[in-house]
Protein backbone atom coordinates (compact mmCIF):
# COMPACT_ATOMS: atom_id res chain seq x y z
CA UNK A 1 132.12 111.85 51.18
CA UNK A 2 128.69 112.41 52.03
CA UNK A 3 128.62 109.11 53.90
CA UNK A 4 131.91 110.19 56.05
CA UNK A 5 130.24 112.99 57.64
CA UNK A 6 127.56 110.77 58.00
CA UNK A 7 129.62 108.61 60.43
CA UNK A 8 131.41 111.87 61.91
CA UNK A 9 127.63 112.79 63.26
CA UNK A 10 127.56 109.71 65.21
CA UNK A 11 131.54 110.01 66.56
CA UNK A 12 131.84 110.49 70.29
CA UNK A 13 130.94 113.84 71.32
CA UNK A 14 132.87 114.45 74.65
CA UNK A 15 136.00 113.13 72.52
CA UNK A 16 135.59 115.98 69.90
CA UNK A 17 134.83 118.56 72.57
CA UNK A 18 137.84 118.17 74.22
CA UNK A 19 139.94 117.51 71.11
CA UNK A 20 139.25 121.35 70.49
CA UNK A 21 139.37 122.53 73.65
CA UNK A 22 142.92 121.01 74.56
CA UNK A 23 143.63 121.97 70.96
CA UNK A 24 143.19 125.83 71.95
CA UNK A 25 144.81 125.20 75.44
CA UNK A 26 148.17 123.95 73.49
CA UNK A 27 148.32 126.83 71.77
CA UNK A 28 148.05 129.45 74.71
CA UNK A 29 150.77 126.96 76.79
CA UNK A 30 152.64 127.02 73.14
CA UNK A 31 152.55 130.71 73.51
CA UNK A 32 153.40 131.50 77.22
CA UNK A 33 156.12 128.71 76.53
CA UNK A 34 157.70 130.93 73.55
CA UNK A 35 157.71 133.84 75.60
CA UNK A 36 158.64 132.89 79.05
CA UNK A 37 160.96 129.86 78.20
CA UNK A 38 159.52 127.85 81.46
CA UNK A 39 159.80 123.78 81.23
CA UNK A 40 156.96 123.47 83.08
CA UNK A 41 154.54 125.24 80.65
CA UNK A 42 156.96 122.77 77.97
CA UNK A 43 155.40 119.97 80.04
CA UNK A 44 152.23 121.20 80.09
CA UNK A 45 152.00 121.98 76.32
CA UNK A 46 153.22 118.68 75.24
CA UNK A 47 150.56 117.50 77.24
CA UNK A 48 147.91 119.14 75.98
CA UNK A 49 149.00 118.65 72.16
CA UNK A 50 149.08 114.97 73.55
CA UNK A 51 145.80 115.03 74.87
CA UNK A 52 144.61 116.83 72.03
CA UNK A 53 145.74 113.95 68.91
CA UNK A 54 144.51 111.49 70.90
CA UNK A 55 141.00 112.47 71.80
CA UNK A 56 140.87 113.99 67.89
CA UNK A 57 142.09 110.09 66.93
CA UNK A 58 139.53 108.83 69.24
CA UNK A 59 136.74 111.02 67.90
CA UNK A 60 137.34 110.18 64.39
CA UNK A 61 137.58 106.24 65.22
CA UNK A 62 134.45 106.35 67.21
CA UNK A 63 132.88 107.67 64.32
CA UNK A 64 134.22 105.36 61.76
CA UNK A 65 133.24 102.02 64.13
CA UNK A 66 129.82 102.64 63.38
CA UNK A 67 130.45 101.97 59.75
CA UNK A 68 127.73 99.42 58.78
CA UNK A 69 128.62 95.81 58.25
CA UNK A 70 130.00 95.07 54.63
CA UNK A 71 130.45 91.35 52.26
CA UNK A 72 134.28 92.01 52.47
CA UNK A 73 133.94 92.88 56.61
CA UNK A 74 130.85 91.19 57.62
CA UNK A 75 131.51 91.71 61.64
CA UNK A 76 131.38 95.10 61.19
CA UNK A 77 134.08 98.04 62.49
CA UNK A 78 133.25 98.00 66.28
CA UNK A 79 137.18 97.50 66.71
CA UNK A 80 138.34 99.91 64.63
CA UNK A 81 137.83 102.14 67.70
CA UNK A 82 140.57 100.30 69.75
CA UNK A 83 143.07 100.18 67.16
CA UNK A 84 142.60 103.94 66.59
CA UNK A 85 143.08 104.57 70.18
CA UNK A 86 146.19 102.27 69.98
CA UNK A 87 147.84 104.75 68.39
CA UNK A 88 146.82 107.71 69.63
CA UNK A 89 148.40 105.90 72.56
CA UNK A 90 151.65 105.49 71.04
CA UNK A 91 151.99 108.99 69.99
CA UNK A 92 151.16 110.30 73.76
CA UNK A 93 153.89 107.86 74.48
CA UNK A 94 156.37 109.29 72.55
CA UNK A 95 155.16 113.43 74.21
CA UNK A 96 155.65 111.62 77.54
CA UNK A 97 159.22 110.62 77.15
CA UNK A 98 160.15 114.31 75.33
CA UNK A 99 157.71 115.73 78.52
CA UNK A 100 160.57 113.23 81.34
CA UNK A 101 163.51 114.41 78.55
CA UNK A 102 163.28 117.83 79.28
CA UNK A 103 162.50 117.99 82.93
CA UNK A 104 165.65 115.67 83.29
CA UNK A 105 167.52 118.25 81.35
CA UNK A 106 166.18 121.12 83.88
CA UNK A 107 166.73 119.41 86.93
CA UNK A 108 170.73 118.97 85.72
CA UNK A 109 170.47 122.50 84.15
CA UNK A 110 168.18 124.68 85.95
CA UNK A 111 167.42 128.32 84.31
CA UNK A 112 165.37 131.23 85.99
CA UNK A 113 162.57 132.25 83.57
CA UNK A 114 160.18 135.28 84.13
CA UNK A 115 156.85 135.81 83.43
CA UNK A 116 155.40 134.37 85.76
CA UNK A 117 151.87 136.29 85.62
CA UNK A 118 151.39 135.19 81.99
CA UNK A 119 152.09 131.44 83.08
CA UNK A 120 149.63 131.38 85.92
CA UNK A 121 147.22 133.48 84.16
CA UNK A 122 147.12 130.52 81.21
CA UNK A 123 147.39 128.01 83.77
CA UNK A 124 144.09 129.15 85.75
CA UNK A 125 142.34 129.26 82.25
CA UNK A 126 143.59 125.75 81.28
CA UNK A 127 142.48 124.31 84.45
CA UNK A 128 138.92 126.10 84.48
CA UNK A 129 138.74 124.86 80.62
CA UNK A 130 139.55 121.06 81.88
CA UNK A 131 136.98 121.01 84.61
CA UNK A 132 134.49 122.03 82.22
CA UNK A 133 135.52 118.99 79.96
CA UNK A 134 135.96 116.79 83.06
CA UNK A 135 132.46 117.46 83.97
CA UNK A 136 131.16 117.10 80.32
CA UNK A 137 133.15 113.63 80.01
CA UNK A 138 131.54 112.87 83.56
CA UNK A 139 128.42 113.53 82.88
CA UNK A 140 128.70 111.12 79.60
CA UNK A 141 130.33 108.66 81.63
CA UNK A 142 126.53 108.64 83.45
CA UNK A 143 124.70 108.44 80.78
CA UNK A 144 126.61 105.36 79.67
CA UNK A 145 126.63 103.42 82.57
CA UNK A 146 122.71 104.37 83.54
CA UNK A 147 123.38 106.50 86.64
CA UNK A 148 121.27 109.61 87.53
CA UNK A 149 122.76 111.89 90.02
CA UNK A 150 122.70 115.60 91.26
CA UNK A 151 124.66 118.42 89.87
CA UNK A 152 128.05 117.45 91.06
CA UNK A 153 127.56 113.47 90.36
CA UNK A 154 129.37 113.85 86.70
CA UNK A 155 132.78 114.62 89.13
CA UNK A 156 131.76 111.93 92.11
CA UNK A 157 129.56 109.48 90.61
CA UNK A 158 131.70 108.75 87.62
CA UNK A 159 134.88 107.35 89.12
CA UNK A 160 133.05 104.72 90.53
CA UNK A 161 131.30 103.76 87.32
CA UNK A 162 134.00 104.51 84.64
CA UNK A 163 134.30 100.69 83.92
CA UNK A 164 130.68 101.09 82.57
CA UNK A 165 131.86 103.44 79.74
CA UNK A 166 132.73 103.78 76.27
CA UNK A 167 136.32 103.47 75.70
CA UNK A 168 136.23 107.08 73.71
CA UNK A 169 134.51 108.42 76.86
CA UNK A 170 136.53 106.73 79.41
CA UNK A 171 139.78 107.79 77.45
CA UNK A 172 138.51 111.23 77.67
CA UNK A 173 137.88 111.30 81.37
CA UNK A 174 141.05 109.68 82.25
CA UNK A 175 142.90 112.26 80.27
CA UNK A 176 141.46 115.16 81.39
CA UNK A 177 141.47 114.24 85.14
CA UNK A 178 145.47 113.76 84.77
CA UNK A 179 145.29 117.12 82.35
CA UNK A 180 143.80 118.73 85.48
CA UNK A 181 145.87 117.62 87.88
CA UNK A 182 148.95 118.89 85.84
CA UNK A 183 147.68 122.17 85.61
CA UNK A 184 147.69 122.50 89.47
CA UNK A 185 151.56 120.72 89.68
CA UNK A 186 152.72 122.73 87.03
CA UNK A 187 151.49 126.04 88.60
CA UNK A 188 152.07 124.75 92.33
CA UNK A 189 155.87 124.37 90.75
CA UNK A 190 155.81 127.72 89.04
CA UNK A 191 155.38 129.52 92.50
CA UNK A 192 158.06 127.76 94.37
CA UNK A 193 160.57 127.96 91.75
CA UNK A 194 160.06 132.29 91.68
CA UNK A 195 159.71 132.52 95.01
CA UNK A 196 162.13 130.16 96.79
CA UNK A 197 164.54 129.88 93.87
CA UNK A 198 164.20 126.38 93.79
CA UNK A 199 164.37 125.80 90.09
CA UNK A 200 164.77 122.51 89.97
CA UNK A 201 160.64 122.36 91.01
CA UNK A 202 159.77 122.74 87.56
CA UNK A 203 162.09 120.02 85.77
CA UNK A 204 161.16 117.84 89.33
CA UNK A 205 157.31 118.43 87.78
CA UNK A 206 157.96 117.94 84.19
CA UNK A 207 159.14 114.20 85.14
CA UNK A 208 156.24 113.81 86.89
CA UNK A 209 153.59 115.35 84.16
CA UNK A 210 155.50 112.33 82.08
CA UNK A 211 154.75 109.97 83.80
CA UNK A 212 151.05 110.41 84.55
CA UNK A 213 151.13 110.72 80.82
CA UNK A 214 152.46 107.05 80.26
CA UNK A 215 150.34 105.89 83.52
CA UNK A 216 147.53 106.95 80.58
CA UNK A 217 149.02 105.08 77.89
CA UNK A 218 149.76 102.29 80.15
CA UNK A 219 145.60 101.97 81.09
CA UNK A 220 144.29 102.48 77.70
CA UNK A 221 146.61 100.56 75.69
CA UNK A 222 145.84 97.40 78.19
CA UNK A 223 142.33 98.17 78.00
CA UNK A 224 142.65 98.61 73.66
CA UNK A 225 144.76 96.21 73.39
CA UNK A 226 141.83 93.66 74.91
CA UNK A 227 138.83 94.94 72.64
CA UNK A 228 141.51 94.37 69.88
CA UNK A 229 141.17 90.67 70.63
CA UNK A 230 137.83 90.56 71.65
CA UNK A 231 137.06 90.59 75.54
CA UNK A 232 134.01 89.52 77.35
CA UNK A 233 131.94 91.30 79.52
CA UNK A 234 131.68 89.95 82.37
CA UNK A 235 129.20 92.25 84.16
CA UNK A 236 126.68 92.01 80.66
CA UNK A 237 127.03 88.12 80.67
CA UNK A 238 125.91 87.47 83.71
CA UNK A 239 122.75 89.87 83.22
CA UNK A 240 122.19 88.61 79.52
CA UNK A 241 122.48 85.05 81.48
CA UNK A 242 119.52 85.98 83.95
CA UNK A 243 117.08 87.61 81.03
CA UNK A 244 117.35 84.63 78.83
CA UNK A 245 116.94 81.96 82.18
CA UNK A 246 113.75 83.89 82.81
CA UNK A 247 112.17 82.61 79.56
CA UNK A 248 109.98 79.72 80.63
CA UNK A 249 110.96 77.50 78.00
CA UNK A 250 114.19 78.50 78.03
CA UNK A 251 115.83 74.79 80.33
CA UNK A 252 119.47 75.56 80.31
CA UNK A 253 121.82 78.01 78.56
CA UNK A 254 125.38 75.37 77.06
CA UNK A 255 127.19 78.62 75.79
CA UNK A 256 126.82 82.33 76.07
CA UNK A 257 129.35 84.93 74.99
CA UNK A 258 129.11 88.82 75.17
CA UNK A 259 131.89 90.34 73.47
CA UNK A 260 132.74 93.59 73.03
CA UNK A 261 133.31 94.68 69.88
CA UNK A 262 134.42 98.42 70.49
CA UNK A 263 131.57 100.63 71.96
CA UNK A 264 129.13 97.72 70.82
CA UNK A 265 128.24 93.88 72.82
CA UNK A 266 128.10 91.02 70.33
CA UNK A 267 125.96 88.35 71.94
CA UNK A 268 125.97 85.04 71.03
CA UNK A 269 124.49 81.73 72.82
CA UNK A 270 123.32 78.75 72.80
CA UNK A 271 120.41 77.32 74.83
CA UNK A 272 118.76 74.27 75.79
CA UNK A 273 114.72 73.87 75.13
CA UNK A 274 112.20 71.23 75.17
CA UNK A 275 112.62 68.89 72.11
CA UNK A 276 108.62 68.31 71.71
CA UNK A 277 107.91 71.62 70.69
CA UNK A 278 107.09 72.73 67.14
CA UNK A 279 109.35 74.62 64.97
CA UNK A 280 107.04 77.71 64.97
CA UNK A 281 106.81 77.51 68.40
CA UNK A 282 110.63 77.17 68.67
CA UNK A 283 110.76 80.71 65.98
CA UNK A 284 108.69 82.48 68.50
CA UNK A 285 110.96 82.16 71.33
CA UNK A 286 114.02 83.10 69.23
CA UNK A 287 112.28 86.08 68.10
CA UNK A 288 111.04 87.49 71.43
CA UNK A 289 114.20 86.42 73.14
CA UNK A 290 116.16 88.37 70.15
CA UNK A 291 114.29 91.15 70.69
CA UNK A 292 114.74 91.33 74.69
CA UNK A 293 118.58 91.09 74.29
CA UNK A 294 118.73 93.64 71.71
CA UNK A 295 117.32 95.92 73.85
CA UNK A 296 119.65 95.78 76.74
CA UNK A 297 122.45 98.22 76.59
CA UNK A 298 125.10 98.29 74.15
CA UNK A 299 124.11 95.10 72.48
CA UNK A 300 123.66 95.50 68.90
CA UNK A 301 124.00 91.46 67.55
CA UNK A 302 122.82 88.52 68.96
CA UNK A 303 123.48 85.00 67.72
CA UNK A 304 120.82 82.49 68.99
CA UNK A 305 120.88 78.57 68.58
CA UNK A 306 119.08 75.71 70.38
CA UNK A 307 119.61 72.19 71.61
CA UNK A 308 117.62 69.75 73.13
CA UNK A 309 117.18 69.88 76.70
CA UNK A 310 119.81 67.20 77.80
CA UNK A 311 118.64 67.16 81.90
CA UNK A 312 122.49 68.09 82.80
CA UNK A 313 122.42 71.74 84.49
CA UNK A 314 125.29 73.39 82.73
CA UNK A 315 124.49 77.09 84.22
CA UNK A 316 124.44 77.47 87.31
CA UNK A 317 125.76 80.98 88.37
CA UNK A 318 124.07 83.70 86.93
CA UNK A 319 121.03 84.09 89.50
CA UNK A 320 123.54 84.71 92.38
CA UNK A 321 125.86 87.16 90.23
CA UNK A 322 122.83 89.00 88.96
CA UNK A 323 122.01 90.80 92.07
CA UNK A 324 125.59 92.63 91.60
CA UNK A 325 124.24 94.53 88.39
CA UNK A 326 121.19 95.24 89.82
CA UNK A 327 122.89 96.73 92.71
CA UNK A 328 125.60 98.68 90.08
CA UNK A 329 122.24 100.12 87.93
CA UNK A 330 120.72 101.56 91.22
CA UNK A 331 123.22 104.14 92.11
């Protein structure tokens, strides 16, 4: 026991935060729904009960991908993460279709509902509430890609370096920026429907409070469904490429993969040296080049193994391509 809340220490914090604070949103939509009877705040509820199991999933399988290697699971649990989120995905799936279900129903069926100062009132809280997660998950989003920025960067900066995330973080982001945006719809549909008597605005919103709901489940169970398998990164490689090429008795690099193996890089390559020098001298250079990868972001295994230079050039891209991180890291 004592080691699981060991491991729930290290989960992703921006996942947990909003996990309770979407948690406490349901509930007042849950409420205002009870009362007031208005699809949209239906919509809105099941999203935020969505929102909330997934980012509590993600939490707890951030957490439990830091497990340390074992004999029975020597690669470790980086993955775990991704098939957590998997299903967290499939769940939000499922709120989606009841979210499209019952704005269908109101479109067909339309039915005035009152209260309309209780459902904006917990609207306007809900959407002040996701900003403040938003920003939170934005200003994570920063610290994993290596950005530094002014006060509003975590809600500028961060779109354009949300492929440089965590997937717990970038799930979180992603689901509170659509979370956000409902809010607004939902309210936006609210105020029509009492004051034009166009009730059909809120079943019209519903359907579309769905769908940005599977749009979400769409992105992240591509992206999951990748660090399942085991993708590379392509952005890492190329940089990994350049730091080992700078060794001077590093002559070519045959093979280099950087995996992803959940929030961690699993490096492995394979490089070409001179064949006259000694073994210690050889132990040296796997040490200090060992070291230099392990400190580069994210990587937490590296698998080095030589060859004999052969005098064939079998890398050839990675000084052009490098420039392109360098460019991404200065921002």
């Amino acid at each position: 026991m004592r080691e699981v809340f060991g491991l729930l220490k290290g989960g992703n914090k921006p996942s947990l935060l909003a996990a309770l604070v979407n948690t406490f949103i349901a509930a007042m939509k849950g409420g205002a729904f009870l009362i007031t009877g208005n699809v949209a705040m239906f919509a809105e509820m099941m999203h935020s009960i969505g929102d909330a199991v997934n980012q509590f999933f993600v939490f707890i399988g951030s957490a439990l991908s830091k497990k340390a290697p074992t004999p029975r699971f020597p690669n470790g649990f980086g993955r775990l993460v991704n098939l957590v989120v998997l299903t967290a995905a499939i769940i939000v799936g499922i709120l989606a279709y009841e979210t499209i279900k019952e704005g269908w129903h109101h479109i067909w069926h339309p039915s005035e509902t009152g209260g309309i100062a209780i459902i904006l009132t917990v609207l306007l809280v809900a959407f002040l509430l996701e900003v403040f997660v938003l920003y939170k998950a934005g200003k994570e989003v920063l610290h994993e890609a290596h950005v530094t920025g002014g006060f509003l960067a975590p809600l500028t900066k961060s779109f354009t370096n949300l492929n440089r995330a965590k997937p717990a973080t970038k799930l979180v982001f992603m689901e509170d920026l659509v979370a956000t945006v409902g809010n607004l719809m939902a309210a936006t549909a609210v105020i029509i429907a009492h004051f034009t008597g166009f009730l059909a605005a809120e079943g019209i919103v519903s359907i579309i409070i769905g769908l940005m709901l599977f749009y979400v489940v769409f992105k992240v169970f591509l992206e999951n469904a990748r660090g399942v398998i085991g993708e590379t990164d392509e952005q890492m490689l190329t940089h990994i490429a350049y730091v080992i090429s700078e060794n001077p008795h590093v002559k070519d690099i045959q093979r280099l993969e950087v995996v992803k193996e959940g929030e961690y890089l699993h490096v492995e390559t394979e490089i070409e040296i001179d064949h006259s020098l000694s073994f210690a001298k050889v132990d040296d250079i796997q040490d200090e080049l060992s070291k230099l990868i392990l400190s580069q972001p994210g990587v937490t295994d590296v698998v080095i193994s030589f060859d004999e230079n052969d005098g064939i050039k079998s890398w050839r891209h990675h000084k052009e391509q490098h420039t392109t991180l360098k460019t991404h890291d200065a921002k």
